[in-house]
PDB file of N, CA and C in Angstrom:
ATOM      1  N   UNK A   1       2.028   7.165   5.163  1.00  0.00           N
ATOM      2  CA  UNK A   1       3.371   6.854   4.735  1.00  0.00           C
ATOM      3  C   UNK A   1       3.707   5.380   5.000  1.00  0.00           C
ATOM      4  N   UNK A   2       3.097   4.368   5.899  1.00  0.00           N
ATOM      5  CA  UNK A   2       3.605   3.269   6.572  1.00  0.00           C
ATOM      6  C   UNK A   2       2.737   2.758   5.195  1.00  0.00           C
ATOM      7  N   UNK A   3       1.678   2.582   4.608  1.00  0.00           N
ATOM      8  CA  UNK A   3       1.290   1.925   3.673  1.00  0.00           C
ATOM      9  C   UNK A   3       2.405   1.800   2.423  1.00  0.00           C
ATOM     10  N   UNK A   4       2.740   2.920   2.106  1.00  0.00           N
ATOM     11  CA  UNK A   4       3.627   2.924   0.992  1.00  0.00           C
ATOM     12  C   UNK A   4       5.116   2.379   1.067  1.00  0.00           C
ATOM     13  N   UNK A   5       5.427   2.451   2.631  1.00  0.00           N
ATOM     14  CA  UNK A   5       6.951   1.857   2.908  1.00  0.00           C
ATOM     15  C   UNK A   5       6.445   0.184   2.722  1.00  0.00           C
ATOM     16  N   UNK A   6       5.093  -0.197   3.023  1.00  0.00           N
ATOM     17  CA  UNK A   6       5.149  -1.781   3.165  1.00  0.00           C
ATOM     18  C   UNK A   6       4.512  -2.109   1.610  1.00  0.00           C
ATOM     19  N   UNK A   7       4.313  -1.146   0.557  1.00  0.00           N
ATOM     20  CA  UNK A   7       4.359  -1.869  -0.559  1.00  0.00           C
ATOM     21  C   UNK A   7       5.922  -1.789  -1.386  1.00  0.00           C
ATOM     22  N   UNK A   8       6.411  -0.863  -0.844  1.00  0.00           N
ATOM     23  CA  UNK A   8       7.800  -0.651  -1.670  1.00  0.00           C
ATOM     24  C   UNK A   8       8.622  -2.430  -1.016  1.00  0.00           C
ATOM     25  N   UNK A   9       8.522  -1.881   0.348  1.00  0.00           N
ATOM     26  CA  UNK A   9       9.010  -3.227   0.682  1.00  0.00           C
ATOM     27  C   UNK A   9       9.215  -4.756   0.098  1.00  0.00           C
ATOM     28  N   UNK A  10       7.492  -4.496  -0.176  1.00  0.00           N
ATOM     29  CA  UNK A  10       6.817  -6.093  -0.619  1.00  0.00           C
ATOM     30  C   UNK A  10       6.990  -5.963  -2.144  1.00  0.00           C
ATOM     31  N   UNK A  11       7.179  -5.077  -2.828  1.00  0.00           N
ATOM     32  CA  UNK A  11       8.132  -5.004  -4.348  1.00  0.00           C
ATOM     33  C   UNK A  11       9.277  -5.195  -4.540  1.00  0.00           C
ATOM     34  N   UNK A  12      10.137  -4.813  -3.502  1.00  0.00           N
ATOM     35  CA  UNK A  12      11.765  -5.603  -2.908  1.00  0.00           C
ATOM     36  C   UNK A  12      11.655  -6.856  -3.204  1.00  0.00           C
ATOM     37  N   UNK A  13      10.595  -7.257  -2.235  1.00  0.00           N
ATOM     38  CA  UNK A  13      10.915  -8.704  -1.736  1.00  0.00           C
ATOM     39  C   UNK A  13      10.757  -9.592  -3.281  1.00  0.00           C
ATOM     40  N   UNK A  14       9.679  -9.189  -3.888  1.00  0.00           N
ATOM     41  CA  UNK A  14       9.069  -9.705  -5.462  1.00  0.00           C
ATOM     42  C   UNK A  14       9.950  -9.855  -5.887  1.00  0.00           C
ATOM     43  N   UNK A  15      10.908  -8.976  -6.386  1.00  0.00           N
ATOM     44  CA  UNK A  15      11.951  -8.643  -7.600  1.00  0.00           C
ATOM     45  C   UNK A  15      13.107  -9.131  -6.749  1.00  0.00           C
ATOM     46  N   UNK A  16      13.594  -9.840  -6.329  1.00  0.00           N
ATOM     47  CA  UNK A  16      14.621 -10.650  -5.655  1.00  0.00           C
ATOM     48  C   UNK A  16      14.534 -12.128  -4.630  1.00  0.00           C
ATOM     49  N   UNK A  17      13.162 -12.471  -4.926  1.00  0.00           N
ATOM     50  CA  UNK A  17      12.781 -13.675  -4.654  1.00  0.00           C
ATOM     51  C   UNK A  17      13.338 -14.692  -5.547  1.00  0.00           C
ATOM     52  N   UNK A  18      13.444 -14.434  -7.020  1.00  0.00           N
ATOM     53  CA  UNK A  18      13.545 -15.545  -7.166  1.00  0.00           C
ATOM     54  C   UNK A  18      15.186 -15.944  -7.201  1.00  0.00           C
ATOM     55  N   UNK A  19      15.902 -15.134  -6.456  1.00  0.00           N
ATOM     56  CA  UNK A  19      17.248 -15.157  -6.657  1.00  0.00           C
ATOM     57  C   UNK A  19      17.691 -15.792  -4.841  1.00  0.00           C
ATOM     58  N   UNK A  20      16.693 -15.855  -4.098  1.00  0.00           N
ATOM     59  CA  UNK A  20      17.069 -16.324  -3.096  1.00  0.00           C
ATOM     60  C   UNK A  20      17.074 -17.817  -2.880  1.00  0.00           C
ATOM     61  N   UNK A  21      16.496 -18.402  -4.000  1.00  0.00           N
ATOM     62  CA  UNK A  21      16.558 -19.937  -3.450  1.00  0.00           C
ATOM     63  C   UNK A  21      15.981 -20.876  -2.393  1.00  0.00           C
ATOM     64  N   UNK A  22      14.456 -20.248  -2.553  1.00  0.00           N
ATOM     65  CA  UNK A  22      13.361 -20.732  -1.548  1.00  0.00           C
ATOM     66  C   UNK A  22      13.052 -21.840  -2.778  1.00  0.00           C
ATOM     67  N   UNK A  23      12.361 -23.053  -1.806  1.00  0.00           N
ATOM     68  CA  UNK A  23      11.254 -23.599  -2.511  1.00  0.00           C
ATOM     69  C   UNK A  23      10.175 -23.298  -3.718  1.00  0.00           C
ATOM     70  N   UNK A  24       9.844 -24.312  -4.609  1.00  0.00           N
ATOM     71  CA  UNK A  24       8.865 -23.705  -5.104  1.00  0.00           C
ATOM     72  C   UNK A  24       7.650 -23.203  -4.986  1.00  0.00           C
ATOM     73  N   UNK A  25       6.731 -24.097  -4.393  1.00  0.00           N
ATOM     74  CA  UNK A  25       5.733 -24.023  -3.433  1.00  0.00           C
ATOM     75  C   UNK A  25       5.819 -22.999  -2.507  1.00  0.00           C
ATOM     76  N   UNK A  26       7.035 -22.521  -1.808  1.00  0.00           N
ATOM     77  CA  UNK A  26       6.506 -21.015  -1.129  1.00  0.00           C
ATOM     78  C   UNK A  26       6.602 -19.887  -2.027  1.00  0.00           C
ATOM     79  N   UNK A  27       7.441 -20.099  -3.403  1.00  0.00           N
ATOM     80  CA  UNK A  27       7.745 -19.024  -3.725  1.00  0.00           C
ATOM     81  C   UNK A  27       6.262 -18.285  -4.374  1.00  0.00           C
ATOM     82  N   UNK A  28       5.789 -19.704  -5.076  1.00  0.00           N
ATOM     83  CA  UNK A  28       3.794 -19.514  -5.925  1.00  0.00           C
ATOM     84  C   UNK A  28       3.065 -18.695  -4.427  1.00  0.00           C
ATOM     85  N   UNK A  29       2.951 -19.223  -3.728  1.00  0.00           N
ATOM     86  CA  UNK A  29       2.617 -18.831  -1.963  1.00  0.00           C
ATOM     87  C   UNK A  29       2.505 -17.709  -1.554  1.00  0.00           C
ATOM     88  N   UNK A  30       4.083 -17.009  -1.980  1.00  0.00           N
ATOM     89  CA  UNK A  30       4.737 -15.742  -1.389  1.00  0.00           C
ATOM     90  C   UNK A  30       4.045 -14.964  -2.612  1.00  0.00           C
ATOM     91  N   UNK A  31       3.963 -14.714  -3.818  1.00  0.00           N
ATOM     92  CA  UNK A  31       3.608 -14.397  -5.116  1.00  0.00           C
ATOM     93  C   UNK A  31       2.378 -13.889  -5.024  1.00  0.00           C
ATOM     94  N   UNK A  32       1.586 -14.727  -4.420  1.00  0.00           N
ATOM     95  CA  UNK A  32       0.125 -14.618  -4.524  1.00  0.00           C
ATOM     96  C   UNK A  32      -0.549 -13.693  -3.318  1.00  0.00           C
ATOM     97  N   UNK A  33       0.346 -14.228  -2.205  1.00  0.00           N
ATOM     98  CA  UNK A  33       0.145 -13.178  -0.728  1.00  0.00           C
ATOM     99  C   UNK A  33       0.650 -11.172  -1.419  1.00  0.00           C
ATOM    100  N   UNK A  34       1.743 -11.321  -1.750  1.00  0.00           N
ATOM    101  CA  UNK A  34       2.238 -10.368  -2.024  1.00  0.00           C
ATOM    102  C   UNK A  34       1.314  -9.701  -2.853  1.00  0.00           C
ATOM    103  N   UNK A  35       1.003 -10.230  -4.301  1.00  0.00           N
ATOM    104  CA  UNK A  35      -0.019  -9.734  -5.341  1.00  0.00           C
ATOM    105  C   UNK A  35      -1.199  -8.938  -4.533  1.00  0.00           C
ATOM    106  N   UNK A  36      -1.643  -9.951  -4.207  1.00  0.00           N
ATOM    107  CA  UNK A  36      -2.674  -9.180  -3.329  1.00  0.00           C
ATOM    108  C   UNK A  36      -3.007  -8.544  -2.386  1.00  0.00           C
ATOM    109  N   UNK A  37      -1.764  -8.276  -1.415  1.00  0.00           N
ATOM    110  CA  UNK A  37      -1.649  -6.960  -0.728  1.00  0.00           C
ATOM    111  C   UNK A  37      -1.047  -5.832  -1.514  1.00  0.00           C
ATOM    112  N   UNK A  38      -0.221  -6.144  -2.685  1.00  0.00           N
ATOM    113  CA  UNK A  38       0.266  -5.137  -3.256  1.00  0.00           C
ATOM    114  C   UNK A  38      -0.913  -4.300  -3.988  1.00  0.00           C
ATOM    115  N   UNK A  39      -2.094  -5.501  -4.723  1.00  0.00           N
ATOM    116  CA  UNK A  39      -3.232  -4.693  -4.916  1.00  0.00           C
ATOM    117  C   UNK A  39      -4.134  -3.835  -4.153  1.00  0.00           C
ATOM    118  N   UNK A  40      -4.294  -4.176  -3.029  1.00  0.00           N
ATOM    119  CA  UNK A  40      -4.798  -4.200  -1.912  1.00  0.00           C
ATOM    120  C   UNK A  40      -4.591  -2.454  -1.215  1.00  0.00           C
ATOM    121  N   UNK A  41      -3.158  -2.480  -1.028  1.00  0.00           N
ATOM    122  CA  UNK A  41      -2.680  -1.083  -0.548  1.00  0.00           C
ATOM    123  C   UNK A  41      -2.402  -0.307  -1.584  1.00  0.00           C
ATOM    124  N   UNK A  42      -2.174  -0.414  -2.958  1.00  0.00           N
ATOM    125  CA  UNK A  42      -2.257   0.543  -4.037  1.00  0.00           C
ATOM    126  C   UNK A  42      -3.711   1.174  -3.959  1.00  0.00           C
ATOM    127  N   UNK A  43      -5.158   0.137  -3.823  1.00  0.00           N
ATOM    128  CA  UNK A  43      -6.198   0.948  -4.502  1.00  0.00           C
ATOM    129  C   UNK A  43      -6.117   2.336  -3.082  1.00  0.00           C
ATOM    130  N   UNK A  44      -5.988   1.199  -1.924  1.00  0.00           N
ATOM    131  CA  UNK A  44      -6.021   2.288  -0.621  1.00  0.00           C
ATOM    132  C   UNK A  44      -5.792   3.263  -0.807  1.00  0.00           C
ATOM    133  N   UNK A  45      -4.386   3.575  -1.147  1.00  0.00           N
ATOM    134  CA  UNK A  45      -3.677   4.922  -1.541  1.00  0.00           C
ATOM    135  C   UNK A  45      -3.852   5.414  -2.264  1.00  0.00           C
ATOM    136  N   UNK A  46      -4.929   4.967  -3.065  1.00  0.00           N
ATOM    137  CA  UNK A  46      -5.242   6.320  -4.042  1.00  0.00           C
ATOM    138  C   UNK A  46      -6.276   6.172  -3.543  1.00  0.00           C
ATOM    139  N   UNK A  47      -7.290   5.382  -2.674  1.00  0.00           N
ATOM    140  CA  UNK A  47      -8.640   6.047  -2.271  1.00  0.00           C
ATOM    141  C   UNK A  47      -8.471   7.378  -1.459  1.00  0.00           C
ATOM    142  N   UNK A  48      -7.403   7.252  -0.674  1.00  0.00           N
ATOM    143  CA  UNK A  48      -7.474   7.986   0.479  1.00  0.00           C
ATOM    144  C   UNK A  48      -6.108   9.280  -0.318  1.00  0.00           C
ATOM    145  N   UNK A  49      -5.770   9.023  -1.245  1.00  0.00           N
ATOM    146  CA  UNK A  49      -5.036  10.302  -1.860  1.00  0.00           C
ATOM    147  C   UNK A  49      -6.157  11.691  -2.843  1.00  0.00           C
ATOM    148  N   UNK A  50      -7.390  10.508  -3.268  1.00  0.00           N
ATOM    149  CA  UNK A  50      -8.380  11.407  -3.400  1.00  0.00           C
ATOM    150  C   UNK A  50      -9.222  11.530  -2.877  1.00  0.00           C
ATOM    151  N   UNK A  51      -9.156  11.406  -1.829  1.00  0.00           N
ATOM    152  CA  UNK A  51     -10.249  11.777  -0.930  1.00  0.00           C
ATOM    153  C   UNK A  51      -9.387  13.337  -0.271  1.00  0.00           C
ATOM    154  N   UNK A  52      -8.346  13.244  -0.480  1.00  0.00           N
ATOM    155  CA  UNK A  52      -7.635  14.518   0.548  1.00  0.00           C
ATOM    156  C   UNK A  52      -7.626  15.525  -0.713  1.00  0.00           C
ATOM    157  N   UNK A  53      -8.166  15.510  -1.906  1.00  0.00           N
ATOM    158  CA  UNK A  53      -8.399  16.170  -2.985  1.00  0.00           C
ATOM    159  C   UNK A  53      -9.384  16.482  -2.994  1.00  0.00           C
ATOM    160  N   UNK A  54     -10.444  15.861  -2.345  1.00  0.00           N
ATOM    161  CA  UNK A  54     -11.892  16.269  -3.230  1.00  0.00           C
ATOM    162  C   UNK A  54     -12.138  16.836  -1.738  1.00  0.00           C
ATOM    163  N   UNK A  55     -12.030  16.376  -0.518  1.00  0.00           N
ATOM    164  CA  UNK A  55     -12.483  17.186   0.731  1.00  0.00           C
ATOM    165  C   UNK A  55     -11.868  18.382   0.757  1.00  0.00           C
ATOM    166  N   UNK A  56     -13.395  19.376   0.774  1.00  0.00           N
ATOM    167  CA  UNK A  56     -12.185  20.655   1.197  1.00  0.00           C
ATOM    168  C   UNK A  56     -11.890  20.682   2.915  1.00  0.00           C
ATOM    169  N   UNK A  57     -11.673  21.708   3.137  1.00  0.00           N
ATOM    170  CA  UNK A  57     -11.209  21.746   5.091  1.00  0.00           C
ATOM    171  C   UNK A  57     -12.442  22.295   5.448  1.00  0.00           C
ATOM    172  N   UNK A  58     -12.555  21.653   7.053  1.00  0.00           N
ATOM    173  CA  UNK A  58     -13.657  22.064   7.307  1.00  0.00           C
ATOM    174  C   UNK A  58     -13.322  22.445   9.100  1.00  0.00           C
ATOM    175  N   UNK A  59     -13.603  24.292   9.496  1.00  0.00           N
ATOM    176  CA  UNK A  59     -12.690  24.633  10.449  1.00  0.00           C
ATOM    177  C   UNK A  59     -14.616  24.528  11.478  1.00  0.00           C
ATOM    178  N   UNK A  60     -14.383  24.234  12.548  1.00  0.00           N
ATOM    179  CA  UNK A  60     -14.865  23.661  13.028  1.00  0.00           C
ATOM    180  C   UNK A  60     -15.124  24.745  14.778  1.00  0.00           C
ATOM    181  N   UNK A  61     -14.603  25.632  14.198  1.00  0.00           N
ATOM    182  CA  UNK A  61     -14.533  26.759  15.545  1.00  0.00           C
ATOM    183  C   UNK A  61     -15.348  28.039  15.067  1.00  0.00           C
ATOM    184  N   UNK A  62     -15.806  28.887  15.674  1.00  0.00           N
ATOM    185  CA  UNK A  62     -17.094  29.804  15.625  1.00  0.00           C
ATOM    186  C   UNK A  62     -16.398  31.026  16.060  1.00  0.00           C
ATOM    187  N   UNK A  63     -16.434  31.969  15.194  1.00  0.00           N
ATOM    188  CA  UNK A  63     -15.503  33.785  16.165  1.00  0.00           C
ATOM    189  C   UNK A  63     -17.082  34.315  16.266  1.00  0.00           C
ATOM    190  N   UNK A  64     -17.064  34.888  17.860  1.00  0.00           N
ATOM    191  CA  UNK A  64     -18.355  36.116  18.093  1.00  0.00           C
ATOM    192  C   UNK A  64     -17.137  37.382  17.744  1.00  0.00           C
ATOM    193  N   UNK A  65     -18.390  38.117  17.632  1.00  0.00           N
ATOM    194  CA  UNK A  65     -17.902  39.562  17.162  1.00  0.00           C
ATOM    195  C   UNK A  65     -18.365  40.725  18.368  1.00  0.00           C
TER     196      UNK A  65
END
């Protein structure tokens, strides 16, 4: 869940950057950092969303009879 709160976040920050009135130079800066964590934790989350798809469970305890 903490992956997905810090890309929603860092999509906030995108879509109202350019209304804050930073520099230009940080804003190209901020753009490019962002891009690529935003790529970054998208593929994550779907690596690890199918991976909890394709693993089945695996119970790990033994009953004697």
């Amino acid at each position: 869940m903490r992956k997905k709160t810090v890309a929603i976040t860092l999509s906030i920050f995108v879509a109202i950057m350019p209304f804050l009135g930073f520099p230009e130079d940080f804003k190209k800066a901020f753009y490019v950092v962002s891009g690529l964590l935003l790529s970054i934790l998208i593929e994550v989350i779907s690596i690890q969303s199918s991976n909890k798809i394709i693993r089945p469970e695996v119970n790990d305890f033994q009953v004697e009879n």
